[in-house]
N, C-alpha and C. Protein backbone atom coordinates (compact mmCIF):
# COMPACT_ATOMS: atom_id res chain seq x y z
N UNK A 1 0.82 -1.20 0.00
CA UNK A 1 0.00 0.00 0.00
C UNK A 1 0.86 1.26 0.00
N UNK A 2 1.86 1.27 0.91
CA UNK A 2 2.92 2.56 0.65
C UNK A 2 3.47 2.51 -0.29
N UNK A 3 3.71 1.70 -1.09
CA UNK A 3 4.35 1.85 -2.42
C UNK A 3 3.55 2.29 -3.49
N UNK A 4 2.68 1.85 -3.62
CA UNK A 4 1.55 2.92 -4.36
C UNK A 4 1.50 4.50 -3.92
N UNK A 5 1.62 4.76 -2.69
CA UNK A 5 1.73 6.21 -2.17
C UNK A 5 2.92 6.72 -2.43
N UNK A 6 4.20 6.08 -2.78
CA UNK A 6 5.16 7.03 -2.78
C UNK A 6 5.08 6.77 -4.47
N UNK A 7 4.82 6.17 -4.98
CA UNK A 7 4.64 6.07 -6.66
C UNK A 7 3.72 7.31 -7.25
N UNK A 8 2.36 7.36 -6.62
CA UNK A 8 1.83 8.74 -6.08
C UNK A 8 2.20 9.70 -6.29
N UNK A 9 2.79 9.67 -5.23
CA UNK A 9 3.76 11.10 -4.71
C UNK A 9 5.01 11.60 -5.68
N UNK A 10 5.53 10.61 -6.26
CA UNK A 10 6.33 10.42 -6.81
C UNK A 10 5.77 11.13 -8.42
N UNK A 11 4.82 10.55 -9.16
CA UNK A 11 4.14 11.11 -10.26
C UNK A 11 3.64 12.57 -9.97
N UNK A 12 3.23 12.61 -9.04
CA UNK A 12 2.60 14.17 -8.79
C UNK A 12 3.88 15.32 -8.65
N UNK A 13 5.05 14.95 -8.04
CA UNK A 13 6.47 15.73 -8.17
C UNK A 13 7.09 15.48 -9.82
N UNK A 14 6.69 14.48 -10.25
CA UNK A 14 7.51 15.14 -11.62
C UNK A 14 6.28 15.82 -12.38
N UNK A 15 4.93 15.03 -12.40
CA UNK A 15 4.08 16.14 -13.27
C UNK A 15 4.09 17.54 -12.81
N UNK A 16 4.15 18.40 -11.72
CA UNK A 16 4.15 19.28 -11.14
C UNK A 16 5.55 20.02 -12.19
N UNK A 17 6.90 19.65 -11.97
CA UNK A 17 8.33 19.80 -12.60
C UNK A 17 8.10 19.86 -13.96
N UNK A 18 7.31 19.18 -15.16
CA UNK A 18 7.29 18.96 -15.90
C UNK A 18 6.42 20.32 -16.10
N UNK A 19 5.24 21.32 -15.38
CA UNK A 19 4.68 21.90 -15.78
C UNK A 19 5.47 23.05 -15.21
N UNK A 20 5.76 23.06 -14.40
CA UNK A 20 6.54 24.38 -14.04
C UNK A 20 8.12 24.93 -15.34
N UNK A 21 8.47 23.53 -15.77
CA UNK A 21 9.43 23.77 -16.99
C UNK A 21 8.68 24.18 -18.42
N UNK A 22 7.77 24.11 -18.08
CA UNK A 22 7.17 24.59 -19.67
C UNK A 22 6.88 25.61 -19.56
N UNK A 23 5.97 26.32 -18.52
CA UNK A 23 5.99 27.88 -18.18
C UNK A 23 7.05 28.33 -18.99
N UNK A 24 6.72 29.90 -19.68
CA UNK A 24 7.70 30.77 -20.34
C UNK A 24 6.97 32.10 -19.63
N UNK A 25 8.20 32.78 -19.88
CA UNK A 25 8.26 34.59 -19.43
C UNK A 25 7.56 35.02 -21.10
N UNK A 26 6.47 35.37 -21.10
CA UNK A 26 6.59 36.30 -22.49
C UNK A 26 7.02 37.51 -23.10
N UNK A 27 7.37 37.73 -23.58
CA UNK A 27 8.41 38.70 -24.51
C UNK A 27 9.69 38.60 -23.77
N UNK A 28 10.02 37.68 -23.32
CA UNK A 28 11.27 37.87 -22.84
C UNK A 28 12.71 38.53 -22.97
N UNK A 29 12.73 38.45 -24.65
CA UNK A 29 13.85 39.28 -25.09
C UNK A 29 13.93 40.90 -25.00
N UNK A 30 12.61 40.97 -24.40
CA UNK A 30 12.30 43.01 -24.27
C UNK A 30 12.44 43.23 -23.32
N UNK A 31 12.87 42.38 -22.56
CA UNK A 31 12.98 42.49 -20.84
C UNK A 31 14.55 42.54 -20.43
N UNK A 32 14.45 43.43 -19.78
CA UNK A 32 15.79 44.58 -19.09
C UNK A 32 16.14 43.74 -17.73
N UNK A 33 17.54 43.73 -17.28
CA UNK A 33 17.71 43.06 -15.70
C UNK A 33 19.39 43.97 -15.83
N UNK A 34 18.88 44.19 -14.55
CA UNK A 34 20.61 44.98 -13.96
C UNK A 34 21.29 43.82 -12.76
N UNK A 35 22.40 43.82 -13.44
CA UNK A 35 23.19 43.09 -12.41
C UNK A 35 24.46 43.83 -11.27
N UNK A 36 24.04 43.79 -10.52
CA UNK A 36 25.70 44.73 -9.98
C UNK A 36 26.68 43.85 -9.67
N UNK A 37 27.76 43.83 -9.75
CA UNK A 37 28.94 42.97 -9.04
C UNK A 37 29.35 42.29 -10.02
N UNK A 38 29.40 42.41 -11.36
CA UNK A 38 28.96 41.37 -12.86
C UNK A 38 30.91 41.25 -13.14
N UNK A 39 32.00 41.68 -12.02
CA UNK A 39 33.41 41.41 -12.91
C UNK A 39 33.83 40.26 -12.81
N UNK A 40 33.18 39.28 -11.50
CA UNK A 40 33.31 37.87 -11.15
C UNK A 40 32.32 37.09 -10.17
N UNK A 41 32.61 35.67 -10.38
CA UNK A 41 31.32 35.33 -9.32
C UNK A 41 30.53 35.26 -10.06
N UNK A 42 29.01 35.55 -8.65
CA UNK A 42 27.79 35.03 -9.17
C UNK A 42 28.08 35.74 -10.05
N UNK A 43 27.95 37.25 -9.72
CA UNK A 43 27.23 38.74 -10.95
C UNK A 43 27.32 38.00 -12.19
N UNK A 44 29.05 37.68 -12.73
CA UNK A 44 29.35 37.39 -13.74
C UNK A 44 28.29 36.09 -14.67
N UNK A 45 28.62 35.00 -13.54
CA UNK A 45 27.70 33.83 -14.21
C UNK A 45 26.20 33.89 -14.12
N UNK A 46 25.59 34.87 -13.48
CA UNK A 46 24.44 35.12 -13.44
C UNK A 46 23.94 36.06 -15.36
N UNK A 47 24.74 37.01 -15.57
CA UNK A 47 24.93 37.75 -16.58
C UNK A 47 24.82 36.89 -17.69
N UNK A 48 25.82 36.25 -17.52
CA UNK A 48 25.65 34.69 -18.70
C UNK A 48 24.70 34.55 -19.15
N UNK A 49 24.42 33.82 -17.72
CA UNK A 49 23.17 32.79 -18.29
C UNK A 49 21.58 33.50 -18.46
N UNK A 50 21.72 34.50 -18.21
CA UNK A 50 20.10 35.29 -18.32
C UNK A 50 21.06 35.73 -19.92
N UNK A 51 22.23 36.25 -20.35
CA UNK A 51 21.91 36.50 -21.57
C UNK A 51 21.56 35.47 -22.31
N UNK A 52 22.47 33.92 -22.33
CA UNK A 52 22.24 32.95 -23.17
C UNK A 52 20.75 32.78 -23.38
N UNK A 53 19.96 32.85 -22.29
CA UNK A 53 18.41 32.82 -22.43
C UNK A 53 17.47 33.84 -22.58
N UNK A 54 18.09 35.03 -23.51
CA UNK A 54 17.69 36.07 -24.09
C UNK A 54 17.17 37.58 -23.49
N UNK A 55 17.05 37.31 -22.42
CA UNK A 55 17.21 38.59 -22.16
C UNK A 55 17.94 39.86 -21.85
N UNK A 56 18.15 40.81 -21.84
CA UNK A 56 18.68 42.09 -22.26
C UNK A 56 19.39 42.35 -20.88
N UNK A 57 20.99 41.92 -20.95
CA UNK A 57 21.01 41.97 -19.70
C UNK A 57 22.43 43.34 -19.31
N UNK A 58 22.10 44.16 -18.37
CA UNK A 58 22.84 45.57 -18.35
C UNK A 58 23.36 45.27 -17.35
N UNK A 59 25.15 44.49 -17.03
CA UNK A 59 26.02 44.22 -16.46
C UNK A 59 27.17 45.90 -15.92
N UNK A 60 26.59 45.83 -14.47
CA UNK A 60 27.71 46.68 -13.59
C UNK A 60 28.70 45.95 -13.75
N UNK A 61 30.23 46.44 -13.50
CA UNK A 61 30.91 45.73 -13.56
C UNK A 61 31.52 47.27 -12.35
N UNK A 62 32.87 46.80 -11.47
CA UNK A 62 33.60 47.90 -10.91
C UNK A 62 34.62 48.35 -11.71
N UNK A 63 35.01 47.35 -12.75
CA UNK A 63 36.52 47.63 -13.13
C UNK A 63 36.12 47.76 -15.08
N UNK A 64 36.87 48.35 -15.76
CA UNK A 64 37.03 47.82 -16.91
C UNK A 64 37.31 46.21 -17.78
N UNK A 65 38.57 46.26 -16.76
CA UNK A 65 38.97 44.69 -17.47
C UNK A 65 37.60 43.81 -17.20
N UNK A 66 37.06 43.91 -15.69
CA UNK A 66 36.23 43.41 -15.92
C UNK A 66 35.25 43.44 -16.81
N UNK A 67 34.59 44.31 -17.24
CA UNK A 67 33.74 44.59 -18.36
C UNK A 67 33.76 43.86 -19.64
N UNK A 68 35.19 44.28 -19.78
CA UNK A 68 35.90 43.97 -21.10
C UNK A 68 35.53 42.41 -21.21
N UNK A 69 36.13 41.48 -20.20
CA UNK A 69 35.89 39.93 -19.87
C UNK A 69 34.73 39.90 -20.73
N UNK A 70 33.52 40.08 -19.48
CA UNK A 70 32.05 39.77 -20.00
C UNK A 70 31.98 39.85 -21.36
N UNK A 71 32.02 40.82 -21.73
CA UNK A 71 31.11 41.65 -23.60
C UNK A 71 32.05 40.71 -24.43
N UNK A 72 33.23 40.08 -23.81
CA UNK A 72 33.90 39.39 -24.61
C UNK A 72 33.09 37.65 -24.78
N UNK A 73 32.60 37.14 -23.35
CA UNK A 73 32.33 35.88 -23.45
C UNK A 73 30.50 36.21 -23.67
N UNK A 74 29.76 37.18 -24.24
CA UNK A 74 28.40 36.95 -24.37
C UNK A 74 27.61 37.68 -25.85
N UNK A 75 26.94 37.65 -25.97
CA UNK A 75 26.42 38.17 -26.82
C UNK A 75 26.39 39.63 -27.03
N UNK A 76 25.85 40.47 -28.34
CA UNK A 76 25.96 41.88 -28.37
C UNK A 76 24.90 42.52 -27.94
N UNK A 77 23.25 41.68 -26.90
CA UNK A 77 22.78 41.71 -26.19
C UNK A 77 22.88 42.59 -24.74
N UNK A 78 23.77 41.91 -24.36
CA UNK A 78 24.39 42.39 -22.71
C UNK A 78 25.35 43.58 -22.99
N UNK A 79 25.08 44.42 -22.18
CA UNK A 79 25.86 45.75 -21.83
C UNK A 79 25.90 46.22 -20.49
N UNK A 80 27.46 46.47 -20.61
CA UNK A 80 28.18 46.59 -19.38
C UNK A 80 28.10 48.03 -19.19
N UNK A 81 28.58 48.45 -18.07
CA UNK A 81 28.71 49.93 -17.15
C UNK A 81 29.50 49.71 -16.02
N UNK A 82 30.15 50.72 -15.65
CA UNK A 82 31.38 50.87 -14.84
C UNK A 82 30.16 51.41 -13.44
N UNK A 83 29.94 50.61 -12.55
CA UNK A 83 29.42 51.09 -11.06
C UNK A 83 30.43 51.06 -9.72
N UNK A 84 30.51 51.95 -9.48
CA UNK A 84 30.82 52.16 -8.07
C UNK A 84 29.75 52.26 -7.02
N UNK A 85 29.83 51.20 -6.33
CA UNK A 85 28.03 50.80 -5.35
C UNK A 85 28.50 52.16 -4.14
N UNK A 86 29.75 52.95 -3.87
CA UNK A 86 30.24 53.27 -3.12
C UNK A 86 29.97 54.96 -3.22
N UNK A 87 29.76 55.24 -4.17
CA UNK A 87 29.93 56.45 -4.93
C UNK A 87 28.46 57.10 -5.75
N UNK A 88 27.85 58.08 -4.69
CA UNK A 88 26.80 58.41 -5.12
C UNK A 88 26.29 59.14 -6.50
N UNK A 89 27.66 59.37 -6.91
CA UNK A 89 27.58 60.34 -8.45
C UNK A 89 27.74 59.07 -9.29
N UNK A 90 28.53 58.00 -8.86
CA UNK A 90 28.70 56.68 -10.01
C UNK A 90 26.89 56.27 -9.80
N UNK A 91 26.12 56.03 -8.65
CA UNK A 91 24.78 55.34 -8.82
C UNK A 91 24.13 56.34 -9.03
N UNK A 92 24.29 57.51 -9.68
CA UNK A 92 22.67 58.42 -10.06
C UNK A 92 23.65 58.29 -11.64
N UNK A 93 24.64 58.35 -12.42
CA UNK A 93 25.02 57.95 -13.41
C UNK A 93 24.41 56.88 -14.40
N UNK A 94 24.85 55.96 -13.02
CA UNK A 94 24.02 54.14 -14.28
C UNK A 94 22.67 54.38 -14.08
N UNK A 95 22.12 54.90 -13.11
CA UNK A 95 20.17 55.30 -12.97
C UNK A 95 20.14 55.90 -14.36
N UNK A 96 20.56 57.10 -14.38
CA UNK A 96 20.06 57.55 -15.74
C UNK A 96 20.76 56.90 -17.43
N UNK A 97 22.17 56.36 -17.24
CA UNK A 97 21.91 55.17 -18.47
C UNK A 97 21.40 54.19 -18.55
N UNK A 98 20.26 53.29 -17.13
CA UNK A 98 19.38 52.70 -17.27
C UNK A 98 18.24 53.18 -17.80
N UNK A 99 18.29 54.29 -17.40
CA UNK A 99 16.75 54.79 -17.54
C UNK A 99 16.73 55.05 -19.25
N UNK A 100 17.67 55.21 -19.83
CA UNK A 100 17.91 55.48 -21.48
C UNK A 100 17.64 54.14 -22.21
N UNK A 101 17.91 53.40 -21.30
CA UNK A 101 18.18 52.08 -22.10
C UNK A 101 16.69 51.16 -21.84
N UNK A 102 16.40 51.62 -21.06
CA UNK A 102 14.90 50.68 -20.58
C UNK A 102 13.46 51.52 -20.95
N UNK A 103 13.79 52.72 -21.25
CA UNK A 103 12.72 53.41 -21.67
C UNK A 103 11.86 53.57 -20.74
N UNK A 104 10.42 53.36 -21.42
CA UNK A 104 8.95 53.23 -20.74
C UNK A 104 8.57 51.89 -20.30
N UNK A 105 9.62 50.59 -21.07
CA UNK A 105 9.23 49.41 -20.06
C UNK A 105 9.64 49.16 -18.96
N UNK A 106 10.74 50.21 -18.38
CA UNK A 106 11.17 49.60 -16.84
C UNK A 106 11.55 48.46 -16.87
N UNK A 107 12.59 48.67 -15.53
CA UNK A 107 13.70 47.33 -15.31
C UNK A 107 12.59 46.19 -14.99
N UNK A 108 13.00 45.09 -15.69
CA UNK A 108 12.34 44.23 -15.21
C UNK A 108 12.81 43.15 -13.65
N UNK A 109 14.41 43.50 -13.80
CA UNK A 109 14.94 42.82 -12.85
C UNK A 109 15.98 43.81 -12.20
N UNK A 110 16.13 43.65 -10.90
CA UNK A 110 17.39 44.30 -10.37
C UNK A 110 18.01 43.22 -9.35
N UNK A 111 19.24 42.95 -9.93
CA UNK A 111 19.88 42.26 -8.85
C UNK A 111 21.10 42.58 -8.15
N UNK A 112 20.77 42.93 -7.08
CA UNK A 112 22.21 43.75 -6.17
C UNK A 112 22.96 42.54 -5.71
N UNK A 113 24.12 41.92 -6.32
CA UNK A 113 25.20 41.04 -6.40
C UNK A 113 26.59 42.12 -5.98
N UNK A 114 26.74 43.22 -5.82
CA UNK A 114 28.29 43.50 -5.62
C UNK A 114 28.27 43.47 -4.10
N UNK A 115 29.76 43.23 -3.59
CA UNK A 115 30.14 42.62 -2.53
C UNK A 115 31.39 42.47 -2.19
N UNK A 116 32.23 42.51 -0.91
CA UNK A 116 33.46 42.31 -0.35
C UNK A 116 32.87 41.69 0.97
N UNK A 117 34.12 40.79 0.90
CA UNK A 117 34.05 40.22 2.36
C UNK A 117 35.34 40.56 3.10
N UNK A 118 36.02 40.85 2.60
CA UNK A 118 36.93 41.62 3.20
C UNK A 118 37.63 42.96 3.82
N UNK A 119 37.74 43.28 4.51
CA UNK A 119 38.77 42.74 5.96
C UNK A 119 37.43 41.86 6.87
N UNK A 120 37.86 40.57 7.43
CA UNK A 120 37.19 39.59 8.20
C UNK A 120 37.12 39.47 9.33
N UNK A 121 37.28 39.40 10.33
CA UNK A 121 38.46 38.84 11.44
C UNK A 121 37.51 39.13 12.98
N UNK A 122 37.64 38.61 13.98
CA UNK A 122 37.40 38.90 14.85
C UNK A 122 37.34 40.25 15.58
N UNK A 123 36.19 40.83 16.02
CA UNK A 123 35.71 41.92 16.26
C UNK A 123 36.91 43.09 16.41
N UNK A 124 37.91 42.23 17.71
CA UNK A 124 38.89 43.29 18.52
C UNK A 124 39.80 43.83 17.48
N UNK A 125 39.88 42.41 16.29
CA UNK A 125 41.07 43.03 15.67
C UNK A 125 40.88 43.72 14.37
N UNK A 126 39.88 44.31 14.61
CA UNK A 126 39.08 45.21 13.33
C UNK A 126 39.30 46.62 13.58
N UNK A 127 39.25 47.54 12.84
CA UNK A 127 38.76 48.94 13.38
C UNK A 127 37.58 49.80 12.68
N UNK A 128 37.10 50.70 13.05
CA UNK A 128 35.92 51.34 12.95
C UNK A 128 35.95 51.35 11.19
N UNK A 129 37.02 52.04 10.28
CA UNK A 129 37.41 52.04 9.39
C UNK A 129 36.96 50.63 8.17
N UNK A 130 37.30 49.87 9.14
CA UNK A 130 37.31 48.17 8.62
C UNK A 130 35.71 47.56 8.40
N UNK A 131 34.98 47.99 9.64
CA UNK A 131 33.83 47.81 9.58
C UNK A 131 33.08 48.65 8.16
N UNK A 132 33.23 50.12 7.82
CA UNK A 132 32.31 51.37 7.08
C UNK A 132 32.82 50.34 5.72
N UNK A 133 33.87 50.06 5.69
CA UNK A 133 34.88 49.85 4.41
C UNK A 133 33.34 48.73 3.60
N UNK A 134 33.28 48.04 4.38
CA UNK A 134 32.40 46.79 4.23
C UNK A 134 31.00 47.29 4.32
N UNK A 135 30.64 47.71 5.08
CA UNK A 135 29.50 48.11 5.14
C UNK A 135 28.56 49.12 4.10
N UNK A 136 29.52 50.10 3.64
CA UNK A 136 29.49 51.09 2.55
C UNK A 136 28.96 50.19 1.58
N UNK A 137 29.82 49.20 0.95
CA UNK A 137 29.55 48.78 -0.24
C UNK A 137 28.17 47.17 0.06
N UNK A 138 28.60 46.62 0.89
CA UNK A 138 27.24 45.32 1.29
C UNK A 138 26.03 45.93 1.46
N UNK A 139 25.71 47.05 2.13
CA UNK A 139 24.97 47.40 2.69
C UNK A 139 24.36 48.70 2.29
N UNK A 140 25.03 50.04 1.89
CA UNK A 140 24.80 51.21 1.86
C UNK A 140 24.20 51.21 0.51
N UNK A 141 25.44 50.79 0.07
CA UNK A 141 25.65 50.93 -1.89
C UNK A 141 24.14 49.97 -2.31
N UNK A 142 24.43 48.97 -1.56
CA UNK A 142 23.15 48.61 -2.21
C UNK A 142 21.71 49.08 -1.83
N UNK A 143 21.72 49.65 -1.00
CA UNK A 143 20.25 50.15 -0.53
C UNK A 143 20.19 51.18 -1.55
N UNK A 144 21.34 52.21 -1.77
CA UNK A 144 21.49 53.53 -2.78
C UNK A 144 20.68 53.26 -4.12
N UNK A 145 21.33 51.68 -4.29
CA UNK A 145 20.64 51.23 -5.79
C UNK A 145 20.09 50.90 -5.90
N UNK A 146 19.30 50.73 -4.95
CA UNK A 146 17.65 50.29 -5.19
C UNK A 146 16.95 51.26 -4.91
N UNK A 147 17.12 52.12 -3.64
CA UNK A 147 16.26 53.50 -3.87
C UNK A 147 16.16 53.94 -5.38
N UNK A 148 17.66 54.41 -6.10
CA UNK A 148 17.56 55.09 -7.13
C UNK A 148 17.16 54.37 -8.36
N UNK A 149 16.84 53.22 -8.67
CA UNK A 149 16.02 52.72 -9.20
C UNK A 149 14.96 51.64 -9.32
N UNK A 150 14.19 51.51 -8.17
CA UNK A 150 13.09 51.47 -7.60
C UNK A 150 12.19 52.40 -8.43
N UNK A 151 11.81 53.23 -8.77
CA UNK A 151 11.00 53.94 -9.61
C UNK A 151 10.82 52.71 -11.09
N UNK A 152 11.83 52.78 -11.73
CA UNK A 152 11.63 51.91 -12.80
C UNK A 152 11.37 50.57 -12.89
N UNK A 153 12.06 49.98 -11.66
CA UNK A 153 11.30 48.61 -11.27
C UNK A 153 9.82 47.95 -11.16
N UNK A 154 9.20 49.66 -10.57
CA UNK A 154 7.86 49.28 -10.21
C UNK A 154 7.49 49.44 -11.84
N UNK A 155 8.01 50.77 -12.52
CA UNK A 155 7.28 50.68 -13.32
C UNK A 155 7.00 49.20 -14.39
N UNK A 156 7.84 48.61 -14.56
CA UNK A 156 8.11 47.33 -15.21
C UNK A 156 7.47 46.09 -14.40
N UNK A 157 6.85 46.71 -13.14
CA UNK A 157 6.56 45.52 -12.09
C UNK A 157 7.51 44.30 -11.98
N UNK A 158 8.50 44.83 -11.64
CA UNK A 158 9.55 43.82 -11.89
C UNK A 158 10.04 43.22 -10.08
N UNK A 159 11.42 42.99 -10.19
CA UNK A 159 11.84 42.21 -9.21
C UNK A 159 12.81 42.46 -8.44
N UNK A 160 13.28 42.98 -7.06
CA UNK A 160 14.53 42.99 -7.02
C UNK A 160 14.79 41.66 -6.12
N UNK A 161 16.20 41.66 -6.50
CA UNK A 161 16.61 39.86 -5.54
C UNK A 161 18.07 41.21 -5.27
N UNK A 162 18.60 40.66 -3.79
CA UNK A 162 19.45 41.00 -2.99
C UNK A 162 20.05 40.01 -2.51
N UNK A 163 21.44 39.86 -2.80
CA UNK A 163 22.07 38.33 -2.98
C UNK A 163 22.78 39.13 -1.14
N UNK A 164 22.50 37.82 -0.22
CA UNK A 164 22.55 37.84 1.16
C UNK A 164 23.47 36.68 1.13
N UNK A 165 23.67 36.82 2.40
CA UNK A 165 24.40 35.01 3.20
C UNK A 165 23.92 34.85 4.15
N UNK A 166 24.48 33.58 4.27
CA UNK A 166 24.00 32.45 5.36
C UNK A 166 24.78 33.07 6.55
N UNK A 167 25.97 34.25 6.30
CA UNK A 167 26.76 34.56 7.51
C UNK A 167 26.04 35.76 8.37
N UNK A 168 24.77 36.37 7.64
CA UNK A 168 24.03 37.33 8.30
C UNK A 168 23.53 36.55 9.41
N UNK A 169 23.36 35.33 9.90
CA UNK A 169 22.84 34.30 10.45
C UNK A 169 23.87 34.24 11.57
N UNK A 170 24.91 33.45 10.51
CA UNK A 170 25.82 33.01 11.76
C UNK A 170 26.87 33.74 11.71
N UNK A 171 27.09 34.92 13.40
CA UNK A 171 27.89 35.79 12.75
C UNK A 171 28.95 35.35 14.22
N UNK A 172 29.81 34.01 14.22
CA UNK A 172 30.37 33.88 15.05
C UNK A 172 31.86 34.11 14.85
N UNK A 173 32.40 34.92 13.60
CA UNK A 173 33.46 35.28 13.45
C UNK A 173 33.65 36.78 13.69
N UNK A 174 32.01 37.34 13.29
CA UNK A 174 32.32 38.74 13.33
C UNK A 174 32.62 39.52 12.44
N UNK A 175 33.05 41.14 12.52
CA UNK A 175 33.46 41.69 11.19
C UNK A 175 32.24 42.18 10.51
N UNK A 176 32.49 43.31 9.76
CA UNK A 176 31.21 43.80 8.73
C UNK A 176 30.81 43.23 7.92
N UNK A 177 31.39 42.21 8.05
CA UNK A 177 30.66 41.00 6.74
C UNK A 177 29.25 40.56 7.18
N UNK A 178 29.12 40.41 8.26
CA UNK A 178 27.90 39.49 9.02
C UNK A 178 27.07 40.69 8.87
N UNK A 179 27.70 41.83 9.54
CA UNK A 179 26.59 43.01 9.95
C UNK A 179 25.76 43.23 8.82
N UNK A 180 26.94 43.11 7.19
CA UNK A 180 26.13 43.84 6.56
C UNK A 180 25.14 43.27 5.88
N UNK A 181 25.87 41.73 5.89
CA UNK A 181 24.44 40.75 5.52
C UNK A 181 23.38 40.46 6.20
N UNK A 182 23.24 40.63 7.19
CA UNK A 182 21.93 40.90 8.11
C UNK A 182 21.44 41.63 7.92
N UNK A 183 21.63 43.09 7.56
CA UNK A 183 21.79 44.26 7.19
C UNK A 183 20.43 43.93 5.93
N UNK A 184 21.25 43.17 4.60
CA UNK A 184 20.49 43.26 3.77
C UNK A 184 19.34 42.29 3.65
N UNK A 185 19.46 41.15 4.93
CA UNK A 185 18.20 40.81 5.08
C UNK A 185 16.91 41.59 5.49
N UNK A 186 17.52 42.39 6.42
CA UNK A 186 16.21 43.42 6.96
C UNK A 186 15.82 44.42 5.77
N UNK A 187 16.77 44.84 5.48
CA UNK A 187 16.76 45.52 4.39
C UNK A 187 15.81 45.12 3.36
N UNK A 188 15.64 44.19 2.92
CA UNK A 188 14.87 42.70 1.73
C UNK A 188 13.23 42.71 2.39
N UNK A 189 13.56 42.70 3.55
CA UNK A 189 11.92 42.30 4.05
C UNK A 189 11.58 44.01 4.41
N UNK A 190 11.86 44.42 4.18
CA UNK A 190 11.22 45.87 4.70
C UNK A 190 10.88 46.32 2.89
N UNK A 191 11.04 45.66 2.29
CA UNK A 191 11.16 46.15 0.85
C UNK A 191 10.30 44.95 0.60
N UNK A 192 9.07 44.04 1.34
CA UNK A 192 8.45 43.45 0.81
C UNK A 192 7.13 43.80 1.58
């Protein structure tokens, strides 16, 4: 008799999988997503793979070379921009070459991916300096960039995702790393 139930159970998890994979986004290729943090890492492989699967994807990058990388491994789709999450004249900058580039459909996606985890270390052997350093960019920079384009998000009814850790949780090492990922958890739910 349980074997019929997990056979069951079993058919109802792949028919379920099977319908959730056929779902499509429509017009997908008209659809805009900002990535921040795009010179390595997720940002980068995130950038990828939303271009390989057609959508229009507008890669922050901090550095040039980095830039350069990307536009080199993707399509003529994706376009890069130099962000500084740190620097309030660099985020009202990419706001308004988003806003050129997305028009009247609004971002459809915003994903705040830039990030340092470094300097780490146990509380004592940190200084005030060490903490802002981290915090500025986990925490500040990204709230900056979503205030400043938040307007176009809604308009597009779109999405933001705020890439967090598991160390906002467990913060038994310490350091602005934890703070600031906690930081952007509260941050995430106050924005829902």
């Amino acid at each position: 008799m349980w074997l019929y139930a997990a056979a069951a159970l079993l058919g109802l998890f792949l028919l379920r999988r099977w319908h959730r994979e056929r779902q499509t986004v429509p017009r997908l290729s008209e659809k805009h997503v900002l990535i921040t943090g795009c010179d390595s890492g997720f940002g980068k492989l995130l950038a990828r793979q939303l271009d390989a699967r057609g959508l229009r994807v507008l890669a922050a990058c901090l550095t040039e070379a980095g830039a350069a990388q990307l536009r080199a491994a993707t399509s003529s789709r994706l376009q890069t921009v130099l962000l500084d999450v740190t620097s309030s004249k660099s985020i009202a900058d990419v706001t308004a070459w988003v806003r050129q580039r997305v028009g009247d459909g609004g971002l459809w996606g915003l994903v705040n991916n830039a990030g340092i985890g470094i300097p780490t270390a146990p509380n004592e052997w940190l200084t005030k300096e060490d903490f802002v350093k981290v915090l500025d960019v986990n925490l500040v920079g990204l709230v900056e960039v979503t205030l400043s384009l938040l307007p176009l998000v809604r308009r597009a009814r779109g999405r933001v995702v705020n890439v967090a850790s598991v160390m906002g949780r467990v913060s038994f090492f310490g350091g602005g790393y934890c703070m600031s990922k906690y930081g952007v958890e509260a941050f995430s739910d106050s924005l829902r």
